[in-house]
C-alpha atoms as a PDB file:
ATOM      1  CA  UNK A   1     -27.847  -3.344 -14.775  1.00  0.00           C
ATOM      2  CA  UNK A   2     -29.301  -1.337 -11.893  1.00  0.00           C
ATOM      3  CA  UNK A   3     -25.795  -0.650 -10.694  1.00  0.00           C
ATOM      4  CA  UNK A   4     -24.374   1.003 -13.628  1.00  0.00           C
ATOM      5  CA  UNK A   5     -27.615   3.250 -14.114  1.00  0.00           C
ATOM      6  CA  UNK A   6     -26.821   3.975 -10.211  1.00  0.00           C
ATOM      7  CA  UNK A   7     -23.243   5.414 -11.031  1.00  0.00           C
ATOM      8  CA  UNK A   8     -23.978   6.667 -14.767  1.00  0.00           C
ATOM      9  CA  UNK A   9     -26.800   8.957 -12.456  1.00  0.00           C
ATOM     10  CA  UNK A  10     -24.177   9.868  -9.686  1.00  0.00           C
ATOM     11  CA  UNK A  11     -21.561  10.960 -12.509  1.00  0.00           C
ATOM     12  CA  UNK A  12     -24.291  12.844 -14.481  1.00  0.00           C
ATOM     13  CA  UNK A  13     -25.461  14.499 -11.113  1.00  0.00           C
ATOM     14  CA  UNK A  14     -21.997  15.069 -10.101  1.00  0.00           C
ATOM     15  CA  UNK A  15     -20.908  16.338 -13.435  1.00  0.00           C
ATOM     16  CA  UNK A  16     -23.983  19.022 -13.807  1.00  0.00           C
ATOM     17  CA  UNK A  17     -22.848  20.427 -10.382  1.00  0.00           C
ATOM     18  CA  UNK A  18     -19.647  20.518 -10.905  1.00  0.00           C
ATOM     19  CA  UNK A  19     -20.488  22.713 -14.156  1.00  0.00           C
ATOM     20  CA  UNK A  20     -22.991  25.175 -12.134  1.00  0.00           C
ATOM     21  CA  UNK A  21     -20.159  25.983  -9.491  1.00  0.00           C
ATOM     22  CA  UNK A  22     -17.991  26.536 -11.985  1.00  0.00           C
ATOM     23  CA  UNK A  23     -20.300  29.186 -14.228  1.00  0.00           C
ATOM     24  CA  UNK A  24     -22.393  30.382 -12.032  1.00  0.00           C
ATOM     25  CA  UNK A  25     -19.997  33.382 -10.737  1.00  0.00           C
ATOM     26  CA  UNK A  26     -18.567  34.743 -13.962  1.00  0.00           C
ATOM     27  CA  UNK A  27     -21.670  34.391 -16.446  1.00  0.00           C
ATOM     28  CA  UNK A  28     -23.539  36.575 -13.641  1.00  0.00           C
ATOM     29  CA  UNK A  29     -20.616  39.030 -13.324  1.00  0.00           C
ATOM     30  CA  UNK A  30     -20.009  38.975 -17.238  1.00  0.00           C
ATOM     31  CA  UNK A  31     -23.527  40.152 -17.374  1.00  0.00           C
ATOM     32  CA  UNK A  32     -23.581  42.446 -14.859  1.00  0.00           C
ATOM     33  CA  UNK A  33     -20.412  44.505 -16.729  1.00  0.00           C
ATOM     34  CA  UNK A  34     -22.038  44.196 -19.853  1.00  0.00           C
ATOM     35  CA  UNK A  35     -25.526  46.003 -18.069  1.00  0.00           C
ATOM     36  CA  UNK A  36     -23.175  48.649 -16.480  1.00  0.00           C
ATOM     37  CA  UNK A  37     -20.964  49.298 -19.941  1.00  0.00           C
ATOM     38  CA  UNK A  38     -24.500  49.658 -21.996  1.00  0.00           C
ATOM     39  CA  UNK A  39     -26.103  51.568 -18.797  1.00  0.00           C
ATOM     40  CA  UNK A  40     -23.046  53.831 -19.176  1.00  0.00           C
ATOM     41  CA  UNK A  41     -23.587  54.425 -22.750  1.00  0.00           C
ATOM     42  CA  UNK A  42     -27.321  55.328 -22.407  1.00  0.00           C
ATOM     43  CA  UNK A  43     -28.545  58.623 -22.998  1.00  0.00           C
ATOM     44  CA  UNK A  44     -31.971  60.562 -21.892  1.00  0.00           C
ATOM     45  CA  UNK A  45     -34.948  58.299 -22.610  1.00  0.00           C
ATOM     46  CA  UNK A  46     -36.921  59.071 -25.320  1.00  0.00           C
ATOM     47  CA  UNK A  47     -40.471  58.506 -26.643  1.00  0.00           C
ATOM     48  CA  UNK A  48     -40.213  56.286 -29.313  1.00  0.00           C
ATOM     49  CA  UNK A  49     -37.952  55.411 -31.549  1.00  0.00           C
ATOM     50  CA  UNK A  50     -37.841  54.864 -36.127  1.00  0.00           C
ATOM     51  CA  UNK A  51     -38.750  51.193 -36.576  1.00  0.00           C
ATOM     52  CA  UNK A  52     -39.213  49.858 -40.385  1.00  0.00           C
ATOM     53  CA  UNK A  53     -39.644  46.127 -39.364  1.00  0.00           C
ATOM     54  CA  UNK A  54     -36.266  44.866 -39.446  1.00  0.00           C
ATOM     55  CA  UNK A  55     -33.729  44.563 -36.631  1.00  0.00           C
ATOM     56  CA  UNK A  56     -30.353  44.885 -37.003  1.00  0.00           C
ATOM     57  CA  UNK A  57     -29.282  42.547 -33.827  1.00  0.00           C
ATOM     58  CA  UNK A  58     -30.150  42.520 -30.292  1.00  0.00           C
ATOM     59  CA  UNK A  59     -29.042  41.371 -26.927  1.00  0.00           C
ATOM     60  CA  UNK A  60     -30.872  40.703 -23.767  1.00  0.00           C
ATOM     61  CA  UNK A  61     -29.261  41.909 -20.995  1.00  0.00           C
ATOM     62  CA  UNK A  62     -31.457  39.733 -18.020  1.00  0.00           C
ATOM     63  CA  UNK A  63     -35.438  39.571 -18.252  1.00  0.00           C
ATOM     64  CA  UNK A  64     -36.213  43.530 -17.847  1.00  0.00           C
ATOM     65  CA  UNK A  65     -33.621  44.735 -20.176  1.00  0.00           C
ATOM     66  CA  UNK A  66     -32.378  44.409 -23.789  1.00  0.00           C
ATOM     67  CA  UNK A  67     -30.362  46.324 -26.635  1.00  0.00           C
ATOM     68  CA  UNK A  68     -32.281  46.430 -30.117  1.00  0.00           C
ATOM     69  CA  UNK A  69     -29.883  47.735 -33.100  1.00  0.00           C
ATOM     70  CA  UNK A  70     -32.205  48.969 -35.661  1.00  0.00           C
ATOM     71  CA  UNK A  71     -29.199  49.321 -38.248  1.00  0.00           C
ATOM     72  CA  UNK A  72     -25.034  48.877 -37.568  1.00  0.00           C
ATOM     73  CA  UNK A  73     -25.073  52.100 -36.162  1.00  0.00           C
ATOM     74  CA  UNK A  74     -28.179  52.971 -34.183  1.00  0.00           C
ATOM     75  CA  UNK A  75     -28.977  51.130 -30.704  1.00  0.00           C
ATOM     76  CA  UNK A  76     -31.757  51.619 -28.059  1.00  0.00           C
ATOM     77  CA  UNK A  77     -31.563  50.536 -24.466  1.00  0.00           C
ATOM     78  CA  UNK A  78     -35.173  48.975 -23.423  1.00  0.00           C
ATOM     79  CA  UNK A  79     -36.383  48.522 -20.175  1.00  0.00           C
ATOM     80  CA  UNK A  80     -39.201  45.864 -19.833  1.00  0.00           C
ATOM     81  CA  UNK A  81     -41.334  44.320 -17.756  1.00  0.00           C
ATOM     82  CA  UNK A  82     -40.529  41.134 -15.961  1.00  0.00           C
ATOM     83  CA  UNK A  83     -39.994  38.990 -19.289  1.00  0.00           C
ATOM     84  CA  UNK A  84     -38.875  35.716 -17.962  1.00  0.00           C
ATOM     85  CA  UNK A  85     -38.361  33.992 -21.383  1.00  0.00           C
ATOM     86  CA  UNK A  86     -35.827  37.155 -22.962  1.00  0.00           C
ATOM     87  CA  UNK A  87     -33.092  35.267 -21.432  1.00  0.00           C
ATOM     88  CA  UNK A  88     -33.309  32.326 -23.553  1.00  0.00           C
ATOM     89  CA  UNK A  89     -35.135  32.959 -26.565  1.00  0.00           C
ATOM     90  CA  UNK A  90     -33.371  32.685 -29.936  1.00  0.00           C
ATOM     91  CA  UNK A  91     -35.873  35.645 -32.006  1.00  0.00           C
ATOM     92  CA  UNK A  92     -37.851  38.553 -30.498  1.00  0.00           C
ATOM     93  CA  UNK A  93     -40.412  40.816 -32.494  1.00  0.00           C
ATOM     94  CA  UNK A  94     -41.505  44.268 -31.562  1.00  0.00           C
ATOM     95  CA  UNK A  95     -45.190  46.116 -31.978  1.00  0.00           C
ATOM     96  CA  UNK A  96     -44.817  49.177 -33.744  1.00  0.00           C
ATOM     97  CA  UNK A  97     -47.425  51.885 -34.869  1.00  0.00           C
ATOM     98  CA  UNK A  98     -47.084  53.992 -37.997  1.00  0.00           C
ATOM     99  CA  UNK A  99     -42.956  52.270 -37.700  1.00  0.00           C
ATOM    100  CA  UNK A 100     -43.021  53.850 -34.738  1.00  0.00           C
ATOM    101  CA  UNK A 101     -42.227  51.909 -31.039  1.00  0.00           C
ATOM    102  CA  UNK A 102     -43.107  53.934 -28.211  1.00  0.00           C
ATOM    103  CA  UNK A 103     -42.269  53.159 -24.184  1.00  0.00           C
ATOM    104  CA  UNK A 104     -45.566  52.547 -22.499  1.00  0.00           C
ATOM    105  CA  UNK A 105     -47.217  51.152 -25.421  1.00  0.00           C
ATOM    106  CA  UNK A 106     -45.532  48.783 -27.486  1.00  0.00           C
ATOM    107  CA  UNK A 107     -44.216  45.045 -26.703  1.00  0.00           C
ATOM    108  CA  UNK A 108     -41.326  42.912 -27.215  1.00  0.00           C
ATOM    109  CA  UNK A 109     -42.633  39.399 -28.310  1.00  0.00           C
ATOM    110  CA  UNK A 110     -40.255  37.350 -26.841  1.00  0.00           C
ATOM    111  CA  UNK A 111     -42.411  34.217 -28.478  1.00  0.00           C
ATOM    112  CA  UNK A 112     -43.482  31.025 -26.392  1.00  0.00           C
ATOM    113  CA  UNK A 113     -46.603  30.535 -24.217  1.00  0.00           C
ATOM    114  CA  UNK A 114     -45.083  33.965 -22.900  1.00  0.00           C
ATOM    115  CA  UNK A 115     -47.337  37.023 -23.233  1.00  0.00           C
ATOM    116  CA  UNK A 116     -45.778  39.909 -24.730  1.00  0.00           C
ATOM    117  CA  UNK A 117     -43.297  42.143 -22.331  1.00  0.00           C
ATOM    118  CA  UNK A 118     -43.906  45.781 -21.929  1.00  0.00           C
ATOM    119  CA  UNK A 119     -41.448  48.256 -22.315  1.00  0.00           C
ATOM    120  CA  UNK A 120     -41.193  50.728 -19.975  1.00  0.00           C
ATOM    121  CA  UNK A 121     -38.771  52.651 -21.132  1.00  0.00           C
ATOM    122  CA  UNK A 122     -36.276  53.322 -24.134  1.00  0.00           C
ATOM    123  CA  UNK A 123     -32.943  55.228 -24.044  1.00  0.00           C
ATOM    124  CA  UNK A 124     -30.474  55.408 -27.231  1.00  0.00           C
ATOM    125  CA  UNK A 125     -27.395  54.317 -27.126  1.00  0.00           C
ATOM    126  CA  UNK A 126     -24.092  56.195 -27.527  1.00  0.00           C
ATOM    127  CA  UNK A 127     -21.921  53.383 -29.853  1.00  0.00           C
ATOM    128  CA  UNK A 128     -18.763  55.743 -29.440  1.00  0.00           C
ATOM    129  CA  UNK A 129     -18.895  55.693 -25.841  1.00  0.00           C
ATOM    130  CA  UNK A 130     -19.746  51.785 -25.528  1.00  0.00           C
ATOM    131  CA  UNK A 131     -17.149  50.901 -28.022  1.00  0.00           C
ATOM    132  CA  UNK A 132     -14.532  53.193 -25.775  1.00  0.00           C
ATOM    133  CA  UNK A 133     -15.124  51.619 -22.938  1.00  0.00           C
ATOM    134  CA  UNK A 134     -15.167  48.011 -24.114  1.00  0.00           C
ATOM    135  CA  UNK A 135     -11.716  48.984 -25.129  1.00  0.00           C
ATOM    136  CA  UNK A 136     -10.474  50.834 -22.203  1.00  0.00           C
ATOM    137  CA  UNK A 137      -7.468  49.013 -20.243  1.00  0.00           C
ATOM    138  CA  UNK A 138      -8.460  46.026 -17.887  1.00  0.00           C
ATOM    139  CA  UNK A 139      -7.376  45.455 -14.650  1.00  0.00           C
ATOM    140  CA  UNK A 140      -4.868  42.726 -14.532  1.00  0.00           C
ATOM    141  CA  UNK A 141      -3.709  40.929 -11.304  1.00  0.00           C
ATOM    142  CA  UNK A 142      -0.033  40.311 -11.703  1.00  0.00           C
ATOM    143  CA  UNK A 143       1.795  37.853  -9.237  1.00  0.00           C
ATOM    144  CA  UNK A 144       5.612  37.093  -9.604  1.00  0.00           C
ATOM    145  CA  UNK A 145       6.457  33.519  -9.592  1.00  0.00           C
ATOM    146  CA  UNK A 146       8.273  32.306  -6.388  1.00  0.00           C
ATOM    147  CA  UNK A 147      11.194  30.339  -6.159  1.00  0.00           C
ATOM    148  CA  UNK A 148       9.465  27.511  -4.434  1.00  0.00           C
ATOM    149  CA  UNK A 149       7.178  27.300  -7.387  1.00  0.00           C
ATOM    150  CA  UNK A 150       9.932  26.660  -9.973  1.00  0.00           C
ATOM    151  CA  UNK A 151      10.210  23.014 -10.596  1.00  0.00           C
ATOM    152  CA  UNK A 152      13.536  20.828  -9.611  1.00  0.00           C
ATOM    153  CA  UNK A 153      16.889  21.625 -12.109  1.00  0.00           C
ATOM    154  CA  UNK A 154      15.437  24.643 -13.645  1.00  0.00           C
ATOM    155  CA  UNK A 155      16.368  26.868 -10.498  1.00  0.00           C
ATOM    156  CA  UNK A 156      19.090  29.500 -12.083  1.00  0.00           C
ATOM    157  CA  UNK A 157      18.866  28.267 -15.641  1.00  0.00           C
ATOM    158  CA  UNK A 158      19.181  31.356 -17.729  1.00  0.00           C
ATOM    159  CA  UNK A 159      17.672  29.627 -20.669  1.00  0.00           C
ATOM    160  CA  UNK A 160      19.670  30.979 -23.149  1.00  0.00           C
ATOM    161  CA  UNK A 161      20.900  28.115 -25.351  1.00  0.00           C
ATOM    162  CA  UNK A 162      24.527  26.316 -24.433  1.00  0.00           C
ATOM    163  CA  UNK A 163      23.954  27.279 -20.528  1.00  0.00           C
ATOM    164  CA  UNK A 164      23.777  25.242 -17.802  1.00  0.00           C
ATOM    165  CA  UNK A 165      22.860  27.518 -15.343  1.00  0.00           C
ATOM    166  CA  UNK A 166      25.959  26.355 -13.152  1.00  0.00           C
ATOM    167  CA  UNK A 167      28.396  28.279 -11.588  1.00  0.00           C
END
């Protein structure tokens, strides 16, 4: 019995590291675009910002920054504090005075034992420009396949039905 815990432990083990080498690299790039693309899209901060209660949607963007979309159309850029649980919570709340969030005042609750994160700043967001450049053209790394790469008997097969390929 011992045994088989043994090597159900060493697959587990071997399995969870196998899945941190493999998305380590491109969740931390994937968020690093999407902090430059909404950074891009930021405007002058501002004051405060309209709040009636309801959010629209949000995203966090690390533990010091998030995007709050107080309708389909209308985004702010927040900067926080060190907020360590942002991350990984599933709801947030923000104080508001008068339906009114202002930088250097109010809080995102970000729930938990946590205590509430700070914002430091808030810019609005231009939706236009992040939308553009979401859709601008990607890069794309194009390599031509080499012969040495093409498997056994397919080597000058046209593939157009009724050839051989043969001289």
């Amino acid at each position: 019995m011992s045994k088989s815990r043994a090597i159900a432990a060493i697959a587990v083990a071997l399995l969870a590291a196998m899945l941190a080498a493999c998305s380590s690299v491109p969740v931390s790039q994937a968020q690093q675009q999407r902090q430059n693309a909404y950074a891009a899209a930021a405007g002058a901060p501002v004051r405060s910002f309209v709040y009636l209660g309801r959010m629209w949607s949000w995203e966090p963007l690390g533990d010091r920054q998030l995007v709050v979309y107080t309708t389909p159309n209308k985004a702010y850029l927040l900067d926080v504090w060190g907020c360590p649980n942002l991350p990984w919570t599933q709801v947030i709340g923000l104080t508001a005075s008068f339906h009114e969030v202002q930088a250097n005042f109010d809080k995102v609750l970000a729930g938990g034992p946590y205590p509430p994160c700070p914002i430091t700043q808030i810019r609005p967001l231009d939706l236009t420009r992040l939308k553009l450049a979401q859709q601008s053209p990607r890069e794309v790394d194009v390599q031509s396949r080499n012969d040495a790469a093409t498997p056994p008997g397919q080597a000058g097969q046209s593939g157009q039905p009724g050839q051989s390929g043969r001289p």
